[in-house]
N, C-alpha and C. Protein backbone atom coordinates (compact mmCIF):
# COMPACT_ATOMS: atom_id res chain seq x y z
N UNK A 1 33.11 105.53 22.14
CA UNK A 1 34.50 106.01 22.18
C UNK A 1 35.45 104.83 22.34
N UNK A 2 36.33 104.51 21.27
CA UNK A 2 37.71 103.99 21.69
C UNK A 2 38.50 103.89 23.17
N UNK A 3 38.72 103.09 23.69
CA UNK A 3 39.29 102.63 24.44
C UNK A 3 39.27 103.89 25.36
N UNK A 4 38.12 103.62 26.26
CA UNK A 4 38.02 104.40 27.57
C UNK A 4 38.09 104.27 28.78
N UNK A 5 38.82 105.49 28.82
CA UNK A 5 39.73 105.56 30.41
C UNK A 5 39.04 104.69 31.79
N UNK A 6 39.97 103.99 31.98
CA UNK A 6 39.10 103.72 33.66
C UNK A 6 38.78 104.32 34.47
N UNK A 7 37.73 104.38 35.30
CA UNK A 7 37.20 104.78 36.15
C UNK A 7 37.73 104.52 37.39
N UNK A 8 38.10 104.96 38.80
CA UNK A 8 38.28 104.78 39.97
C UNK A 8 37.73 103.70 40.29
N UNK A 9 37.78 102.68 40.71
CA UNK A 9 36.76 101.45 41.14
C UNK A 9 37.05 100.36 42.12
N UNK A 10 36.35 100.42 43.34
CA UNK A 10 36.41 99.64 45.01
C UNK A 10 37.92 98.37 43.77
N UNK A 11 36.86 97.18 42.85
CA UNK A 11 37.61 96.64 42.21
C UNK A 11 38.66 96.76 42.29
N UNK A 12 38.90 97.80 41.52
CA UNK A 12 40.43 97.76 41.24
C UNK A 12 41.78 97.38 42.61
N UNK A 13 41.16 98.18 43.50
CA UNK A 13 41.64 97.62 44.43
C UNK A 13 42.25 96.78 45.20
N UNK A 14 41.07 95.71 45.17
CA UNK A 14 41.54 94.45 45.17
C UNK A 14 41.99 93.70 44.65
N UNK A 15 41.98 93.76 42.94
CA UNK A 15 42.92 93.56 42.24
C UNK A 15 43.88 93.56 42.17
N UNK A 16 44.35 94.97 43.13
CA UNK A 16 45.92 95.23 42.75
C UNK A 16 45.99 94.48 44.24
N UNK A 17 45.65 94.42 44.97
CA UNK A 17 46.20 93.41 46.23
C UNK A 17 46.10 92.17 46.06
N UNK A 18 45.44 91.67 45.36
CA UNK A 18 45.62 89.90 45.19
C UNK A 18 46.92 89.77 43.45
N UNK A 19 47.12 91.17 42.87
CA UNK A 19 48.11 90.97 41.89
C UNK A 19 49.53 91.23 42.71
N UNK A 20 49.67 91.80 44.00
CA UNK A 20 50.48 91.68 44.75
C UNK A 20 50.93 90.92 45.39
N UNK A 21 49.92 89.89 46.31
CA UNK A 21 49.78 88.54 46.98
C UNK A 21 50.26 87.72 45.84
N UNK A 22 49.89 87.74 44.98
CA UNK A 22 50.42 86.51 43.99
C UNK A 22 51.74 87.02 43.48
N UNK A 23 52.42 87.87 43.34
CA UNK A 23 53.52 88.22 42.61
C UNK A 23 54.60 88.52 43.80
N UNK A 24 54.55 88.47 45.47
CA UNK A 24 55.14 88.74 46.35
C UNK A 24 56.01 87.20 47.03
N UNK A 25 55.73 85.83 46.46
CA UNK A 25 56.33 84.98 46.51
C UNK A 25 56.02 84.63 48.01
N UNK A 26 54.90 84.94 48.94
CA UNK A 26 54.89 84.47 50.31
C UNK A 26 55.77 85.31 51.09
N UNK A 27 56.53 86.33 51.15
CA UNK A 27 57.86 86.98 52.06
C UNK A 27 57.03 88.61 52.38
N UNK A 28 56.00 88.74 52.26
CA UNK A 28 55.36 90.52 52.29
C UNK A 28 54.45 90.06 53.24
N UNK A 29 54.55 91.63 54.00
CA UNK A 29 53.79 91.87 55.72
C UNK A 29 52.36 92.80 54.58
N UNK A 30 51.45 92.64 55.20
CA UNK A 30 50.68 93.24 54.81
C UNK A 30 50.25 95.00 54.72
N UNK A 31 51.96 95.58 55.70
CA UNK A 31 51.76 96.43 55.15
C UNK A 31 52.98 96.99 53.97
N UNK A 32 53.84 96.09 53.89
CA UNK A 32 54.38 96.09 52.61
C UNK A 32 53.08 96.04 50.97
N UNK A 33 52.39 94.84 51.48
CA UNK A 33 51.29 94.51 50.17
C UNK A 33 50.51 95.49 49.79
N UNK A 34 50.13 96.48 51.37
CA UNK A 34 49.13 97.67 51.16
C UNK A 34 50.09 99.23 50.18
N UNK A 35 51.11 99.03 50.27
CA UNK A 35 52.46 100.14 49.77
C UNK A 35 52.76 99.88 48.19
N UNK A 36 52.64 98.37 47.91
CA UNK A 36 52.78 98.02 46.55
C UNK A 36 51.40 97.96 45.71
N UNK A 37 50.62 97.54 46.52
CA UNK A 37 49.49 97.76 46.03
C UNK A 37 48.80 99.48 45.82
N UNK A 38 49.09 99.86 46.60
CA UNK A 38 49.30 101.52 46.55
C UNK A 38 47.47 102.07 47.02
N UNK A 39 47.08 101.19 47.87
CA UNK A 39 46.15 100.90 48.71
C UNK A 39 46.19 101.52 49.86
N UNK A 40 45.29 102.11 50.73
CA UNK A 40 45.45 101.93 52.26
C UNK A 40 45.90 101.28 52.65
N UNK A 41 46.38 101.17 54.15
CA UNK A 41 46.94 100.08 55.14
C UNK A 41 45.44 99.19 55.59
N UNK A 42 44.62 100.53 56.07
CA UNK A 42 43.28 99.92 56.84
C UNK A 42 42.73 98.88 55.72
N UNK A 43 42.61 99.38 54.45
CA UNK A 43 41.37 98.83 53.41
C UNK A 43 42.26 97.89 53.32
N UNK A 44 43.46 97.40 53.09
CA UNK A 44 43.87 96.20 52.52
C UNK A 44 44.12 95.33 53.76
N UNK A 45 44.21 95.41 55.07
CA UNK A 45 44.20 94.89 56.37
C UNK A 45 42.27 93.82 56.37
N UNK A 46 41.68 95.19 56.00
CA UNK A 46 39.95 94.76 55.92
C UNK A 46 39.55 93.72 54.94
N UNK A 47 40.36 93.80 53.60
CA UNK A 47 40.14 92.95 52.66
C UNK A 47 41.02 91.25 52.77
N UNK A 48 42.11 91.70 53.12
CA UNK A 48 42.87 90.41 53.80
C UNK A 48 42.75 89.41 54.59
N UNK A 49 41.88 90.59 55.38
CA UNK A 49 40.98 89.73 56.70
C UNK A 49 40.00 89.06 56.48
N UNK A 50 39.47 89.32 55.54
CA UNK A 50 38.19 88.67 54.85
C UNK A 50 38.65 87.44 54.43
N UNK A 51 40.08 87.28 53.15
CA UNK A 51 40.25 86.33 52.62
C UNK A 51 40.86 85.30 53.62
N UNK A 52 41.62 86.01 54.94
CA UNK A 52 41.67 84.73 55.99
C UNK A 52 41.01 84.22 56.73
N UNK A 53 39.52 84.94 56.49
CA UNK A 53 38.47 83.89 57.23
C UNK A 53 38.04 83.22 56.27
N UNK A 54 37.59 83.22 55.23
CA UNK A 54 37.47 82.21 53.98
C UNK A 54 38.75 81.17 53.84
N UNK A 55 39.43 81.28 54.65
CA UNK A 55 41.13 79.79 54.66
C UNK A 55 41.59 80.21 52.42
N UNK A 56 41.72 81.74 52.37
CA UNK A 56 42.81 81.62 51.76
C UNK A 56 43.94 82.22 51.66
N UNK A 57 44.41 83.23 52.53
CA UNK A 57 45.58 83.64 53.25
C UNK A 57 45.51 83.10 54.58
N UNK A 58 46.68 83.16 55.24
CA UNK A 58 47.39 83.08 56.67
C UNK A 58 48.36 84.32 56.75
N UNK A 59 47.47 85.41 57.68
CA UNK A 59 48.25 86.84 57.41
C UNK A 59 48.22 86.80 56.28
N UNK A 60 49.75 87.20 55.16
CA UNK A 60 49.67 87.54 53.50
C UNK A 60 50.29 86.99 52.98
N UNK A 61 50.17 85.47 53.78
CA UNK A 61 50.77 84.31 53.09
C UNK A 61 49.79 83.73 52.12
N UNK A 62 49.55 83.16 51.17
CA UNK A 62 48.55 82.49 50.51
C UNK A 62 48.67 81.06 50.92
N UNK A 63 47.51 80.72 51.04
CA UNK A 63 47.52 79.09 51.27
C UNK A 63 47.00 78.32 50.06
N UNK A 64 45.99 79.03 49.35
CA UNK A 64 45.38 78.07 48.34
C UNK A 64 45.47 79.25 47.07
N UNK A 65 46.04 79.00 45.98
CA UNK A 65 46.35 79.56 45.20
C UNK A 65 45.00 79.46 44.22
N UNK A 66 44.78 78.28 43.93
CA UNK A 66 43.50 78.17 42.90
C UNK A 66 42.21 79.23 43.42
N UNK A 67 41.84 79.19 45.05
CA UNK A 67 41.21 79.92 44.97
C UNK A 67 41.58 80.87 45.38
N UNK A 68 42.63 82.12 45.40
CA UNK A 68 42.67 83.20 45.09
C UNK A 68 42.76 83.99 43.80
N UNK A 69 42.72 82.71 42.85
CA UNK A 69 42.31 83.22 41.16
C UNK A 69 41.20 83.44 40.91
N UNK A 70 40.40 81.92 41.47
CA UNK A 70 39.15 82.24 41.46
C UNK A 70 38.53 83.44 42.26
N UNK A 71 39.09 83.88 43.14
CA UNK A 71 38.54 85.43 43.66
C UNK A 71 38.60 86.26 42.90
N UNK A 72 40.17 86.39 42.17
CA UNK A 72 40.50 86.92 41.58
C UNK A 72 39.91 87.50 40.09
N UNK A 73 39.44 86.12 39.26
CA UNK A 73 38.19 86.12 38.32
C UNK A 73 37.04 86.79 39.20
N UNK A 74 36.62 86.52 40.16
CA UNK A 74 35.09 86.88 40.50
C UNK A 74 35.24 88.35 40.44
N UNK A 75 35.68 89.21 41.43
CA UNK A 75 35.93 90.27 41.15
C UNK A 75 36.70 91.46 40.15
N UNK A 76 37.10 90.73 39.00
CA UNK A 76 38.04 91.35 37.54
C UNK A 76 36.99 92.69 37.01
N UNK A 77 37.77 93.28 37.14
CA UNK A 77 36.62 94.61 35.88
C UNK A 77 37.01 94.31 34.27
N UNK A 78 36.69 93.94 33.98
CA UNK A 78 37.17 93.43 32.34
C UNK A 78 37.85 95.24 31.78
N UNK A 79 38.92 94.94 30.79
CA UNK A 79 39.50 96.49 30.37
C UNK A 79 38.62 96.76 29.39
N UNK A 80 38.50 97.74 29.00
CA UNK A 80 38.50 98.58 27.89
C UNK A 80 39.03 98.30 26.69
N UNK A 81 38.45 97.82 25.67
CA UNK A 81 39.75 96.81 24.53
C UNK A 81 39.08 97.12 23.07
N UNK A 82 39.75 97.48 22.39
CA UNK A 82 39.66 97.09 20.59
C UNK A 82 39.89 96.57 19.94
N UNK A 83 39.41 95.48 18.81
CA UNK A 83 40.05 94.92 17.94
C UNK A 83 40.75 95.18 16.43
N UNK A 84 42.15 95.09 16.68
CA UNK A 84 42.39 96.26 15.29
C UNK A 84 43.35 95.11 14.19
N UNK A 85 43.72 95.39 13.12
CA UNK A 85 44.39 94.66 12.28
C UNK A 85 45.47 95.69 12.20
N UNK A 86 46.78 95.04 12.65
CA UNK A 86 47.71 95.52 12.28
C UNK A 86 48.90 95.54 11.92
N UNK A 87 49.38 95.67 10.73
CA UNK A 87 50.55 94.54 9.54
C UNK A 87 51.38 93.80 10.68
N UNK A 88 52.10 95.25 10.58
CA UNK A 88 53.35 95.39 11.54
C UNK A 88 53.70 95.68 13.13
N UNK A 89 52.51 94.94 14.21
CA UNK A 89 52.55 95.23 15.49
C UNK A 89 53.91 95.14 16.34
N UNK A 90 54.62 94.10 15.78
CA UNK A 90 55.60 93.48 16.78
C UNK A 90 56.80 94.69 16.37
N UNK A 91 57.03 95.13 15.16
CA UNK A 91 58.01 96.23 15.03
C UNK A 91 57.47 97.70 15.29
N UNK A 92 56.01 97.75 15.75
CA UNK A 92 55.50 98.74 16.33
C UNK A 92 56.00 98.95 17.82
N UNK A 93 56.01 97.69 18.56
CA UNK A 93 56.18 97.40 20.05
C UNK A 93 57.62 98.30 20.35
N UNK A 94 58.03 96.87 19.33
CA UNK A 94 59.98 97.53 19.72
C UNK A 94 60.21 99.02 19.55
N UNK A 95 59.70 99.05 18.34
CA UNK A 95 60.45 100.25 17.79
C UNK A 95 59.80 101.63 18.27
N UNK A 96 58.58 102.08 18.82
CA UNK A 96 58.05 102.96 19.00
C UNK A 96 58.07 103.59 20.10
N UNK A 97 59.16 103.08 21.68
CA UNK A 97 59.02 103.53 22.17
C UNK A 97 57.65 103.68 23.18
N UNK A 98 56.78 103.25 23.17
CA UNK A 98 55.54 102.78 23.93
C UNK A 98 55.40 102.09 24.88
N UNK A 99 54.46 102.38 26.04
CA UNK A 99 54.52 101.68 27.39
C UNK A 99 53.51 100.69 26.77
N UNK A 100 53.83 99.54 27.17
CA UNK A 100 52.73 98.35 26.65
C UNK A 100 53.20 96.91 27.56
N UNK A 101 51.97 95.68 27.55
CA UNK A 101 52.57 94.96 28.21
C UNK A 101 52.21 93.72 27.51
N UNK A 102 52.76 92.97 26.90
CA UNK A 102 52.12 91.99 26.32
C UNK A 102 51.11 90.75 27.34
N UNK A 103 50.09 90.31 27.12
CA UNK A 103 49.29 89.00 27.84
C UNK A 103 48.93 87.86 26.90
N UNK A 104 48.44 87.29 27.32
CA UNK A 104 47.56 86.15 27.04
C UNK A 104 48.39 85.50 26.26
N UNK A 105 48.29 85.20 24.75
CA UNK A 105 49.12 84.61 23.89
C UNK A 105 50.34 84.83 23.50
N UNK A 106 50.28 85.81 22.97
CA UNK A 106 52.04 86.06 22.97
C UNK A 106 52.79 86.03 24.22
N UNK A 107 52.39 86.42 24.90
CA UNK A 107 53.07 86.48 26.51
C UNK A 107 53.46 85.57 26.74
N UNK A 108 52.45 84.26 27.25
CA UNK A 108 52.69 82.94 27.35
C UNK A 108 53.50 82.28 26.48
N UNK A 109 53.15 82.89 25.24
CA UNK A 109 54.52 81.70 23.95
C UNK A 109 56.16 82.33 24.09
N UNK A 110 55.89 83.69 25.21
CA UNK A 110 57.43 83.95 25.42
C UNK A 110 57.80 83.35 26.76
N UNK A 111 57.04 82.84 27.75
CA UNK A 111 57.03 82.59 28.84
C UNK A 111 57.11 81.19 29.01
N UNK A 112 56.52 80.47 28.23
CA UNK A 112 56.11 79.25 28.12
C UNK A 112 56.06 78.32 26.77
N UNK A 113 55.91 78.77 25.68
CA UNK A 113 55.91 78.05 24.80
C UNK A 113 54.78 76.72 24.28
N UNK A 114 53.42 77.17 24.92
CA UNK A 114 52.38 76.49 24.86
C UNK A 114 51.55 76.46 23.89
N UNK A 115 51.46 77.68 23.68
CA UNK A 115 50.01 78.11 22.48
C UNK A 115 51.03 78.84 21.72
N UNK A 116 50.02 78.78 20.75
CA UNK A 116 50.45 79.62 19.27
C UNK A 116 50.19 81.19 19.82
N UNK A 117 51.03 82.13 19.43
CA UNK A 117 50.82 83.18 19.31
C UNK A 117 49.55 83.50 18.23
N UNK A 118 48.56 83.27 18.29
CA UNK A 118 47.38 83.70 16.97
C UNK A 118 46.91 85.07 17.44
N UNK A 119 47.01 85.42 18.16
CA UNK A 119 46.25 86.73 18.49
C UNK A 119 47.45 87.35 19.56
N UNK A 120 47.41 88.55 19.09
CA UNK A 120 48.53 89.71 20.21
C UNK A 120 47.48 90.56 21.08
N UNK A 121 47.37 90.51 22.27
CA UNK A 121 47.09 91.27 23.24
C UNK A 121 47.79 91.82 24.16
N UNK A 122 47.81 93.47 24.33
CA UNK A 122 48.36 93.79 25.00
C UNK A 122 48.15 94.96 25.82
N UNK A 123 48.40 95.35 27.13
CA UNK A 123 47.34 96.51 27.83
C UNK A 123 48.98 97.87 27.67
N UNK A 124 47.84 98.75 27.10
CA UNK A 124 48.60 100.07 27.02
C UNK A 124 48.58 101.19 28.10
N UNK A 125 49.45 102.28 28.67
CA UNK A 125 49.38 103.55 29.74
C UNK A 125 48.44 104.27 29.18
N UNK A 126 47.64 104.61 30.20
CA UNK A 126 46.50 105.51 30.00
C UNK A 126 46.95 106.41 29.30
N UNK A 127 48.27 107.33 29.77
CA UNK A 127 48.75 108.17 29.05
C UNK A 127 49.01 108.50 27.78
N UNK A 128 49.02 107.15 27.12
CA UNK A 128 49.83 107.00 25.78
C UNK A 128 48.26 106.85 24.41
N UNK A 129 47.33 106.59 25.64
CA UNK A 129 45.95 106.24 24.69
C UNK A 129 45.52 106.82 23.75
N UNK A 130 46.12 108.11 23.62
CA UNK A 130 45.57 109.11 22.08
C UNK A 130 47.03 108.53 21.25
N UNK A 131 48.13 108.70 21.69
CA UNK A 131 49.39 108.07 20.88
C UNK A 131 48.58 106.58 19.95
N UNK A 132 48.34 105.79 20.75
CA UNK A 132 47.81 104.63 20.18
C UNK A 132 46.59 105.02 19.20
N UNK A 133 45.81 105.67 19.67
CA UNK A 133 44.85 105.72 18.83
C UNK A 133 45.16 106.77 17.36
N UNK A 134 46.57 107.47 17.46
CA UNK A 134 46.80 107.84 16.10
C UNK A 134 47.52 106.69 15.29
N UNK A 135 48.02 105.99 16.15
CA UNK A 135 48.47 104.47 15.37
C UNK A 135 47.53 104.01 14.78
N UNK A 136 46.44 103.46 15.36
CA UNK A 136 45.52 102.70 14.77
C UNK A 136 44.89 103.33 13.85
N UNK A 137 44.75 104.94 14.01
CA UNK A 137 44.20 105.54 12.59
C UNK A 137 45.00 105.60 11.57
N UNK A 138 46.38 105.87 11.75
CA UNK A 138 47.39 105.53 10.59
C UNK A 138 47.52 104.40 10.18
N UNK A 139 47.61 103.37 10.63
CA UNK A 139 48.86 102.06 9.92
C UNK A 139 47.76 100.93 10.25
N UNK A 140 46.43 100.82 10.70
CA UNK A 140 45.49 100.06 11.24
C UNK A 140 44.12 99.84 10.50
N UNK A 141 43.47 99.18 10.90
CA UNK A 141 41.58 98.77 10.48
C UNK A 141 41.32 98.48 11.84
N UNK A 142 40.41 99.09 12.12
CA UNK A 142 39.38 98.46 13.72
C UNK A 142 38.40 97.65 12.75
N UNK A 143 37.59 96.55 13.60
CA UNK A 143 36.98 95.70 13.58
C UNK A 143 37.62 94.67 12.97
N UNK A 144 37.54 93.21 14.35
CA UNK A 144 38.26 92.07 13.17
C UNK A 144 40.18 92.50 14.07
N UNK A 145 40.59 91.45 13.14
CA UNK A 145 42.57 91.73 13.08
C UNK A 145 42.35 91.18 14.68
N UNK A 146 43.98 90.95 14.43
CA UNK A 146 44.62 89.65 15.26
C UNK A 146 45.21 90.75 16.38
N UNK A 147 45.07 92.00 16.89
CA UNK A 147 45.79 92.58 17.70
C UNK A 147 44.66 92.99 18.82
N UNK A 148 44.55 93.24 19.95
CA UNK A 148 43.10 93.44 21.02
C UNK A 148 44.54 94.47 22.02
N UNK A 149 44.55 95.32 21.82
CA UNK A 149 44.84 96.70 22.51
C UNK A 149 43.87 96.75 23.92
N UNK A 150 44.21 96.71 25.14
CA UNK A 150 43.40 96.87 26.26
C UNK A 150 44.19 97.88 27.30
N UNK A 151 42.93 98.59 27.84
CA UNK A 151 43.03 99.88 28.87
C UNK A 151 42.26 99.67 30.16
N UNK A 152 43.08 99.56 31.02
CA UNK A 152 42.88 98.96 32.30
C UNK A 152 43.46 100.20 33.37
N UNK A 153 43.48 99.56 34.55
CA UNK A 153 43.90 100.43 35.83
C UNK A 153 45.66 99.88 35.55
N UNK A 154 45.94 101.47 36.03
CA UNK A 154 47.65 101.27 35.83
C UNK A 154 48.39 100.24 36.17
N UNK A 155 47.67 99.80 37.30
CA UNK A 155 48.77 98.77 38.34
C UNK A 155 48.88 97.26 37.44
N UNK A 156 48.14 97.44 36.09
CA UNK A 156 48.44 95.85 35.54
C UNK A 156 49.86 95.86 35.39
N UNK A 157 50.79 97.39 35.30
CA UNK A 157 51.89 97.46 34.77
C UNK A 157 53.00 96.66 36.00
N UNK A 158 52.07 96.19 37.05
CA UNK A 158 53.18 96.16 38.49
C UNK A 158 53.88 94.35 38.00
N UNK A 159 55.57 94.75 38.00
CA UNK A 159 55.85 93.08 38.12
C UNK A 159 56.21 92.99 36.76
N UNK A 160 56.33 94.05 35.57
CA UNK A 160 56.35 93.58 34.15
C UNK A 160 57.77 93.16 33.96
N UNK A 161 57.80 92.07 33.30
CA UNK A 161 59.05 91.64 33.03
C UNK A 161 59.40 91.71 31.30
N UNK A 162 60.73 91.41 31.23
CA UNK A 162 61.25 91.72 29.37
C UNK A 162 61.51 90.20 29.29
N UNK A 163 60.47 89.56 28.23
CA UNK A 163 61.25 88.72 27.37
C UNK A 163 62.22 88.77 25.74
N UNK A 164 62.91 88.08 25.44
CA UNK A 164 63.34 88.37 24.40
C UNK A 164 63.02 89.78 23.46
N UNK A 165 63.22 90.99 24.74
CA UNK A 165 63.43 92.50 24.12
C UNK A 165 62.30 93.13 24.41
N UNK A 166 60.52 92.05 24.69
CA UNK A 166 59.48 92.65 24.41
C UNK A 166 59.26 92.21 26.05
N UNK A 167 57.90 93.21 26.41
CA UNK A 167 57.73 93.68 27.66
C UNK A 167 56.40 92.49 28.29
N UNK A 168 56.10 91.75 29.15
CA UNK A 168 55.09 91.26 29.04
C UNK A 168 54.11 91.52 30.66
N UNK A 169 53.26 91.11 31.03
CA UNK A 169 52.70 91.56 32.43
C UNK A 169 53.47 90.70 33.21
N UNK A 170 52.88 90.33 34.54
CA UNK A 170 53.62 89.69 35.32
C UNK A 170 53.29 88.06 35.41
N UNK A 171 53.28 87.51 35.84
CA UNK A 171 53.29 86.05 35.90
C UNK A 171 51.70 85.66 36.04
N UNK A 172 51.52 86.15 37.60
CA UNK A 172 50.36 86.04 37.95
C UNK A 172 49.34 87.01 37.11
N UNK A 173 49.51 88.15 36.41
CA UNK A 173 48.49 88.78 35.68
C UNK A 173 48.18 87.78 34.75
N UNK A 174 49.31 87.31 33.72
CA UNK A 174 48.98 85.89 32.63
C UNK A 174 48.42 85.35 32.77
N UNK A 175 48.87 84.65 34.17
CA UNK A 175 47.71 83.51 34.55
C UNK A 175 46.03 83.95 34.41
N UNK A 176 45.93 84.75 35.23
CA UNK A 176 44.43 85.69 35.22
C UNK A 176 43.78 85.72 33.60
N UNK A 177 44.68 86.32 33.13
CA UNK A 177 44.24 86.86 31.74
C UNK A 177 43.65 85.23 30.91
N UNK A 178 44.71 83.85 30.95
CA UNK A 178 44.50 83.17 30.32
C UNK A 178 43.53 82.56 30.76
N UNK A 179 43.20 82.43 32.16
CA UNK A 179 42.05 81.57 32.36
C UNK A 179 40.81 82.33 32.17
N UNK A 180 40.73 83.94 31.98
CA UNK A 180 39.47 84.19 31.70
C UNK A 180 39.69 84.04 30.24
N UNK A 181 40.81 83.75 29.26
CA UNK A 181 40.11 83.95 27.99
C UNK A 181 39.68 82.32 27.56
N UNK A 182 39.88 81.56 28.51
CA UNK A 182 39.36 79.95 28.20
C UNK A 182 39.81 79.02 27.44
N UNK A 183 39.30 78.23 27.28
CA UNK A 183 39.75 77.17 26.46
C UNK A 183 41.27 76.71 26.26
N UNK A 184 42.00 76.30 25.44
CA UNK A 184 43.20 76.06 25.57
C UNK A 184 44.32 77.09 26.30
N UNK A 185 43.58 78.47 26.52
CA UNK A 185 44.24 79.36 27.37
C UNK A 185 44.33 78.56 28.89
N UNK A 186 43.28 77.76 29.01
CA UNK A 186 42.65 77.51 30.79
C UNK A 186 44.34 76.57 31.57
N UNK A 187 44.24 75.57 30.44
CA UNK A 187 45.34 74.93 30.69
C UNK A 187 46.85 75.03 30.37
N UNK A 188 46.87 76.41 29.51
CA UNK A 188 48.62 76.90 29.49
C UNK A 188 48.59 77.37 30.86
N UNK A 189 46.97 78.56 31.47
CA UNK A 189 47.56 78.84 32.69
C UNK A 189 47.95 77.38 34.43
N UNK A 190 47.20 76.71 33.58
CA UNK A 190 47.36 75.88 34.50
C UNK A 190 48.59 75.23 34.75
N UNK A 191 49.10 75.19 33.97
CA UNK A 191 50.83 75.03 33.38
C UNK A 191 51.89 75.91 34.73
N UNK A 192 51.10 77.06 33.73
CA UNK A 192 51.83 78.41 34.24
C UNK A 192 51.97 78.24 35.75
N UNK A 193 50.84 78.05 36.44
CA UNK A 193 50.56 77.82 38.18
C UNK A 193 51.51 76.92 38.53
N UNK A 194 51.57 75.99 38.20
CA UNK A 194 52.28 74.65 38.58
C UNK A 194 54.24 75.18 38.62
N UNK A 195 54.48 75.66 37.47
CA UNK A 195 55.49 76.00 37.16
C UNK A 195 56.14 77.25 38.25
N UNK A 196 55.32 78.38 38.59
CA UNK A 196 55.45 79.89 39.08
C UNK A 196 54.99 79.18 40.64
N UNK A 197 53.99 78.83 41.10
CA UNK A 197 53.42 78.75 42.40
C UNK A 197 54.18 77.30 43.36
N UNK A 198 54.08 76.47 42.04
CA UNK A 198 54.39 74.53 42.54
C UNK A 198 55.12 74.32 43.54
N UNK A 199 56.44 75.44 43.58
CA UNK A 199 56.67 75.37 44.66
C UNK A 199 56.79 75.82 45.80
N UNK A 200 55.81 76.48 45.74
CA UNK A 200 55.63 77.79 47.14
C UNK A 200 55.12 76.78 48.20
């Protein structure tokens, strides 16, 4: 089956609390982080506590940023994703009305201007997932094509910002996204860190 729904998962969880920690700029009490994260108080108190005996928060301050990515990678549930060819994506975005968030490449070439946009990725609302999938049966080819459609836990949507009209994830999700997709991705995000974190 096409792009299937996520599952409930411990993961996700922590995900959305270290996509909070990183997108909260150092100024959030942990039970602000547990409210945005949309977490327990207890479970995200338990998980916090963990990362400040490992020396990488102080309370829900971050101290070492590199390795709360790297946590961050260790524990990722990879989404749900297809590869589709499709003429006209970018006047699909605008024009259709669709919850979507752009990552990885395009994101970054609106954010940053590093890499080539060669490939469009972008994570869609659970809700909208049969909408999309009559797109891709209309105006599309699966297998192959420069577009990777991904279905994840809602909260990637937390922090989305508009560049030039189009919608992209948040700072710290980019980062995530580019260093797991590697290679010349590793070092736009490394860019990205320096630029968003450098001076925290």
């Amino acid at each position: 089956m096409l792009l299937k729904n996520p599952k409930r998962e411990r993961g996700y969880k922590k995900e959305r609390i270290l996509r909070t920690l990183l997108s909260g700029e150092g100024s959030m009490t942990k039970y602000r982080v547990s409210k945005e994260a949309e977490v327990s108080e207890p479970w995200c108190r338990e998980y916090t506590s963990r990362l400040e005996k490992e020396e990488l928060l102080d309370d829900a301050k971050i101290i070492d940023y590199e390795k709360v990515y790297k946590e961050w990678e260790r524990i990722h549930i990879e989404p749900s994703s297809v590869s589709v060819s499709l003429q006209d994506i970018m006047n699909i975005l605008r024009n259709d009305e669709l919850t979507y968030v752009l990552t990885t490449y395009k994101a970054e070439n609106l954010h940053q201007g590093f890499l080539f946009p060669s490939t469009i990725d972008f994570y869609i609302s659970v809700e909208e997932r049969e909408k999309w999938l009559e797109i891709i049966e209309e105006r599309g080819l699966i297998g192959g094509g420069d577009v990777r459609i991904r279905l994840s836990d809602e909260h990637v949507f937390y922090g989305k910002q508009m560049v030039n009209g189009l919608f992209t994830v948040s700072i710290p999700q980019l980062i995530l996204d580019l260093r797991i997709e590697g290679g010349p991705c590793k070092e736009a995000a490394d860019k990205l860190m320096e630029s968003y974190h450098g001076g925290r």
